[in-house]
Protein backbone atom coordinates (compact mmCIF):
# COMPACT_ATOMS: atom_id res chain seq x y z
CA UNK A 1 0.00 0.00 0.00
CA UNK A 2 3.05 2.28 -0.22
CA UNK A 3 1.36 3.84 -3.71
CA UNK A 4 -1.79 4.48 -1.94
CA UNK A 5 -2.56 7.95 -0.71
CA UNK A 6 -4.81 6.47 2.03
CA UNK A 7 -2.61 3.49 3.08
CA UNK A 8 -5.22 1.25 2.42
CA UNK A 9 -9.22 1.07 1.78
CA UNK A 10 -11.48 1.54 4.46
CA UNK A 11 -13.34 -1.27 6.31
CA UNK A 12 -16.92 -0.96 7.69
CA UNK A 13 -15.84 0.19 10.89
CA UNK A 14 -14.20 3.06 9.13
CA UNK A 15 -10.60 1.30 10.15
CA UNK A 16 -7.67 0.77 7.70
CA UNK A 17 -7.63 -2.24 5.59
CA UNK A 18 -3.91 -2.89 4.32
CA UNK A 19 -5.23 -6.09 2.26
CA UNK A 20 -6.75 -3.64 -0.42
CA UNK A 21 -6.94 -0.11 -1.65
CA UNK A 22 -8.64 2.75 -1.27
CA UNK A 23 -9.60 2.87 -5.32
CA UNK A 24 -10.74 -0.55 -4.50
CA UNK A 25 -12.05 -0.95 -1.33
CA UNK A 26 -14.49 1.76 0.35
CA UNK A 27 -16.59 1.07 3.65
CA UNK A 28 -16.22 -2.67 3.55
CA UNK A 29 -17.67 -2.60 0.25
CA UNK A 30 -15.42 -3.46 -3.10
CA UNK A 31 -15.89 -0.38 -5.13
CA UNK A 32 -16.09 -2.10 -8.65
CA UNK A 33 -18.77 -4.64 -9.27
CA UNK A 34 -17.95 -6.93 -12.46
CA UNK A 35 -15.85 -9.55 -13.44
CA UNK A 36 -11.84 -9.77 -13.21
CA UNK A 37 -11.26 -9.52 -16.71
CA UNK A 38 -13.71 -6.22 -17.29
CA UNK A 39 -11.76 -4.80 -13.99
CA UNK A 40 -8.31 -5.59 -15.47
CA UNK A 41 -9.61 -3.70 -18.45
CA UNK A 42 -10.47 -0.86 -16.48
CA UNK A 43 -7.40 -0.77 -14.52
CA UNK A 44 -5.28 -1.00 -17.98
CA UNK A 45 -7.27 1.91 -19.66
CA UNK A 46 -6.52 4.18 -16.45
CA UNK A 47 -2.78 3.48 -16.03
CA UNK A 48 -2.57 4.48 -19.69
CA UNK A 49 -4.70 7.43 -19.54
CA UNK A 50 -2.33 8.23 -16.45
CA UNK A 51 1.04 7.78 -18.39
CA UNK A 52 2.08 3.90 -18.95
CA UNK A 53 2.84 2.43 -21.67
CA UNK A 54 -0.08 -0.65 -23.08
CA UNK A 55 2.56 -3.22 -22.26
CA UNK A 56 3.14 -1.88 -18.53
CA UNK A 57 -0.59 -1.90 -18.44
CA UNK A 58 -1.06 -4.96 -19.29
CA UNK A 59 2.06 -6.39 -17.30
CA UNK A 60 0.91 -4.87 -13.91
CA UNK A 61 -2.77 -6.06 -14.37
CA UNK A 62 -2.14 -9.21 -15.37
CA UNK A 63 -1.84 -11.27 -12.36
CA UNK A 64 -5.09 -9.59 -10.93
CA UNK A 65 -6.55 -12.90 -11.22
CA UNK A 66 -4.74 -14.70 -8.75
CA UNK A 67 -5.28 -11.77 -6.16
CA UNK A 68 -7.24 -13.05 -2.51
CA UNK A 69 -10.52 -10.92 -4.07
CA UNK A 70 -10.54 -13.05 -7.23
CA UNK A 71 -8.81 -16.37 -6.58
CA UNK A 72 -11.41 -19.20 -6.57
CA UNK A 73 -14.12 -17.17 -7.31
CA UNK A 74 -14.32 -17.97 -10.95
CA UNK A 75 -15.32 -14.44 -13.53
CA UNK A 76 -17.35 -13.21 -10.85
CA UNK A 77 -15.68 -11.71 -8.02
CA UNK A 78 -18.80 -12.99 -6.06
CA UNK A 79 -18.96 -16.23 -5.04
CA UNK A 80 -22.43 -18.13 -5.38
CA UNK A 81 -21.31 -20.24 -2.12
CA UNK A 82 -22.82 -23.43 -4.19
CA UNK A 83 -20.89 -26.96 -3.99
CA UNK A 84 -21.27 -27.93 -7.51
CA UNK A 85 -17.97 -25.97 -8.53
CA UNK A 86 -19.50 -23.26 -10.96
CA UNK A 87 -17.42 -20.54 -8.64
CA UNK A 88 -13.98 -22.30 -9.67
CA UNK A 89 -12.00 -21.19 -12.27
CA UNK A 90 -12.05 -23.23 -15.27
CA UNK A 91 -8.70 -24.17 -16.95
CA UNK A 92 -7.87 -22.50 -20.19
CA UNK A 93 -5.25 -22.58 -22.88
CA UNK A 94 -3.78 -19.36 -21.87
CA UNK A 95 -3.24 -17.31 -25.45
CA UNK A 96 -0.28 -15.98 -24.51
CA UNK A 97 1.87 -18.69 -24.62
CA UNK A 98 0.63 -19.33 -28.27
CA UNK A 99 2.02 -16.03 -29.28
CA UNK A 100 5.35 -16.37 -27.07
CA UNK A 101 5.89 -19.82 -28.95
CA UNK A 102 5.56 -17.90 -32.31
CA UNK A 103 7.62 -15.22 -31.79
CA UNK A 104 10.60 -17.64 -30.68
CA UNK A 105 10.27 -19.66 -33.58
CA UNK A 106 9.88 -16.63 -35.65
CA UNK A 107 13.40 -15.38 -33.64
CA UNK A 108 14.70 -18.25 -34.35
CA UNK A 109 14.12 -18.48 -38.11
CA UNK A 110 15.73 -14.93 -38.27
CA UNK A 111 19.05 -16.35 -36.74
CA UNK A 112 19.06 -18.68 -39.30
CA UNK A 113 18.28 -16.83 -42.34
CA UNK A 114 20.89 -14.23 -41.02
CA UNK A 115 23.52 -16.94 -40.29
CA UNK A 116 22.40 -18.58 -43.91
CA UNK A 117 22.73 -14.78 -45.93
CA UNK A 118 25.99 -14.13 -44.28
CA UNK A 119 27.81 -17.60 -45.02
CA UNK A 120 26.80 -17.18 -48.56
CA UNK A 121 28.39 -13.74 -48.87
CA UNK A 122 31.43 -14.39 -47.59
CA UNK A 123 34.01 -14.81 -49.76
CA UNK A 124 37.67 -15.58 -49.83
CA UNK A 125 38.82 -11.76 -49.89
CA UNK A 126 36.32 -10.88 -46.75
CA UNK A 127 37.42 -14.07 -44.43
CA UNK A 128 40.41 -13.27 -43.69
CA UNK A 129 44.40 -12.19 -44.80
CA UNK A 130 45.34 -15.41 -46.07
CA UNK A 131 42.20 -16.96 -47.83
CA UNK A 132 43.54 -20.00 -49.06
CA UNK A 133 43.94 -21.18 -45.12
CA UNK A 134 40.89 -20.15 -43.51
CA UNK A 135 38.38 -19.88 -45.86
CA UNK A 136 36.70 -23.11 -47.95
């Protein structure tokens, strides 16, 4: 809470509560009703309207989910209390590591097409003083 101006959000009592923030957490009462992902979306779209960049947006929202106020509670940050398990989170195929995987084999393939152009311009003059012992 060393960001917040408050210290903290305010419980019921009208005491401190160090767990969550003031933006977040007014009178006992969470001040944003909605999902995790439409919050996350609101949190990225004021950090850049206050300055950041997307990506810093995106990287300092993006483990929202796993926060006390969301974990377990599936999209909902209010849990139904059922048994059947419709609060849990449901396992996904995240689509971020999709695009990591792509953009390492696309690195990758750029090594090699670099390594590939510059073998095939080198000749015997550019190698080195004496081409006839270092260079095929």
């Amino acid at each position: 809470m060393k960001q917040d101006p408050q210290g903290g959000g305010t419980n019921a009592d009208g005491s401190i509560n160090t767990l969550y923030c003031s933006y977040c957490y007014q009178n006992g009462e969470f001040t944003f009703n909605g999902t995790v992902s439409e919050f996350q979306e609101f949190c990225r779209q004021k950090m850049v309207e206050g300055g950041h960049s997307k990506f810093m947006a995106w990287l300092f929202t993006c483990g929202m989910k796993r926060l006390k106020r969301w974990k377990n509670k599936g999209s909902s940050m209010q849990d139904c209390g059922c048994s059947d398990g419709c609060c849990t989170p449901q396992k996904k195929n995240s689509p971020w590591k999709k695009w990591f995987f792509i953009a390492i084999v696309l690195a990758a393939a750029a090594i090699v097409a670099v390594k590939l152009a510059s073998k095939e311009s080198a000749t015997p003059e550019k190698c080195c003083d004496k081409p006839e012992t270092c260079c095929p």
